[in-house]
C-alpha atoms as a PDB file:
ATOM      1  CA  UNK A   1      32.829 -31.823  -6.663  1.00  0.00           C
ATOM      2  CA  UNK A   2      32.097 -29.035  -9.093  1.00  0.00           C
ATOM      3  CA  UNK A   3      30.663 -25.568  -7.959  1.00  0.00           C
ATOM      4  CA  UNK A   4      27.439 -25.140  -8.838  1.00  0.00           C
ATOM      5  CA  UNK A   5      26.865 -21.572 -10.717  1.00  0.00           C
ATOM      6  CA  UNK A   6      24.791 -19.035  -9.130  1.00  0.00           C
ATOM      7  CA  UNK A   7      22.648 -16.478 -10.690  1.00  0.00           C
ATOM      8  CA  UNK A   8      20.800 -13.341  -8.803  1.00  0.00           C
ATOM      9  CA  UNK A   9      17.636 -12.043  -9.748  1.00  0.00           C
ATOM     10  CA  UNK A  10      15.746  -9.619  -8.811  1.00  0.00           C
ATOM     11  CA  UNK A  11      11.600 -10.829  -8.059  1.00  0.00           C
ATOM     12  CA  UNK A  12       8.920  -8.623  -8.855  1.00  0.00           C
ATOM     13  CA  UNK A  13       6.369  -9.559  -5.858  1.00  0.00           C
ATOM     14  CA  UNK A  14       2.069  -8.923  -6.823  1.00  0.00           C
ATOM     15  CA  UNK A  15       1.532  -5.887  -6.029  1.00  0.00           C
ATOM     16  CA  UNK A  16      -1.330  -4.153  -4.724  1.00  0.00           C
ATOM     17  CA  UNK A  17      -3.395  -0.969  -4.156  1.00  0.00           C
ATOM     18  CA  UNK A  18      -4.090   1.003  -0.815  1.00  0.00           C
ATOM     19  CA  UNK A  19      -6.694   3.304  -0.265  1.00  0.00           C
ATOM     20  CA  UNK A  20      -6.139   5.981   2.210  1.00  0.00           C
ATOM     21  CA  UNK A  21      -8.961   7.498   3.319  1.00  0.00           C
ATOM     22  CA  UNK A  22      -8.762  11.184   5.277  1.00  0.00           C
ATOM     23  CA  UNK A  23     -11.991  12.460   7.143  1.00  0.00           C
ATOM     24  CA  UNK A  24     -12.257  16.111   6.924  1.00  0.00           C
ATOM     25  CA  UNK A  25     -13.958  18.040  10.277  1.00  0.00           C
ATOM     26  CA  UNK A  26     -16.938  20.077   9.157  1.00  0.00           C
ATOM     27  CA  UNK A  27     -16.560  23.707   8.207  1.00  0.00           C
ATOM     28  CA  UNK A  28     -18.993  24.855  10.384  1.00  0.00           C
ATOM     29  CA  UNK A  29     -18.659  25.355  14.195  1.00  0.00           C
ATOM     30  CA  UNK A  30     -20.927  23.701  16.217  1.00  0.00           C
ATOM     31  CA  UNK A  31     -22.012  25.203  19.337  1.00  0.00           C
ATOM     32  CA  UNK A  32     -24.580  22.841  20.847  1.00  0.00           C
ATOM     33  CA  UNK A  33     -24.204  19.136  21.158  1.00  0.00           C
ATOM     34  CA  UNK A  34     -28.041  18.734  19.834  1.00  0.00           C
ATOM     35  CA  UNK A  35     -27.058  20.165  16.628  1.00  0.00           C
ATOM     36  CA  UNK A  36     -24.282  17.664  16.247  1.00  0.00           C
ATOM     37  CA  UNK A  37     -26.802  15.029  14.953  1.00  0.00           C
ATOM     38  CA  UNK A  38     -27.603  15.175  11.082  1.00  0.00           C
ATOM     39  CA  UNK A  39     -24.667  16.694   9.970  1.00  0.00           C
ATOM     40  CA  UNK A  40     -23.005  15.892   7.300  1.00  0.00           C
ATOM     41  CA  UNK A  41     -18.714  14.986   7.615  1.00  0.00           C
ATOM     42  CA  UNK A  42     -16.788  14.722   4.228  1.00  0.00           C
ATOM     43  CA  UNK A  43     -14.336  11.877   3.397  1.00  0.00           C
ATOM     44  CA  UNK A  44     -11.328  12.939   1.450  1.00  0.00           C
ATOM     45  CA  UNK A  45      -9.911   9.659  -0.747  1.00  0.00           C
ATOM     46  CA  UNK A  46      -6.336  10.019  -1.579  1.00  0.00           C
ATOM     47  CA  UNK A  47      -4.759   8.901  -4.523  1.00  0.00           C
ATOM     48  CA  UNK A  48      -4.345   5.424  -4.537  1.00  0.00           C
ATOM     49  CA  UNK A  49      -0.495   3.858  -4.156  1.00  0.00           C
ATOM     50  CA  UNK A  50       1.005   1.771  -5.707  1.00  0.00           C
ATOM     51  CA  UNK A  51       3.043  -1.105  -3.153  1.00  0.00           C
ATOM     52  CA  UNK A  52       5.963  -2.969  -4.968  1.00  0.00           C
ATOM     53  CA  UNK A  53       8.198  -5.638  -2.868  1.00  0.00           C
ATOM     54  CA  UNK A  54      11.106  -6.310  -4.619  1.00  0.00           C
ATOM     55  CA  UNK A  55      13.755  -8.926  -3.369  1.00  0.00           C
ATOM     56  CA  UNK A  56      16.685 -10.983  -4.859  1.00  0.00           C
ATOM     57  CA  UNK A  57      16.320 -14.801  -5.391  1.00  0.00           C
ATOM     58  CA  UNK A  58      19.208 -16.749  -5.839  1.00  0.00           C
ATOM     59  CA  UNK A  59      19.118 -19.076  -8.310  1.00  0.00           C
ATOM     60  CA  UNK A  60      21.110 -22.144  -8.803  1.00  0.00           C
ATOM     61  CA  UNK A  61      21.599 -24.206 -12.436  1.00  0.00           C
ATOM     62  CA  UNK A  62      22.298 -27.323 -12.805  1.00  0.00           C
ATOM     63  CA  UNK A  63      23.685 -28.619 -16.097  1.00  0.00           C
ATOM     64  CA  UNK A  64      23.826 -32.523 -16.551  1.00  0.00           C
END
């Protein structure tokens, strides 16, 4: 029985995009709960990234 060859290569997997989000406290220092009601908090979006899975797939030919 012959060996069959084997080739490696390396498999780019979809990628995708995550978006981190970062809430920011509010500048101002609140004193009285009452006053915590109506105001305002700020949401900070990061830069999206960029998720790559790379692996290796072997690959077998087979010549007739």
């Amino acid at each position: 029985m012959s060996e069959i060859p084997w080739r490696w290569r390396r498999v780019l997997c979809s990628s995708y995009f995550k978006l981190h989000v970062r809430w920011l406290r509010s500048v101002t220092r609140i004193t009285y709960l009452c006053k915590l009601i109506g105001i305002p908090s700020l949401a900070a979006f990061l830069k999206l990234e960029l998720f790559r899975a790379y692996f290796l797939l072997a690959v077998y030919f087979i010549f007739y």
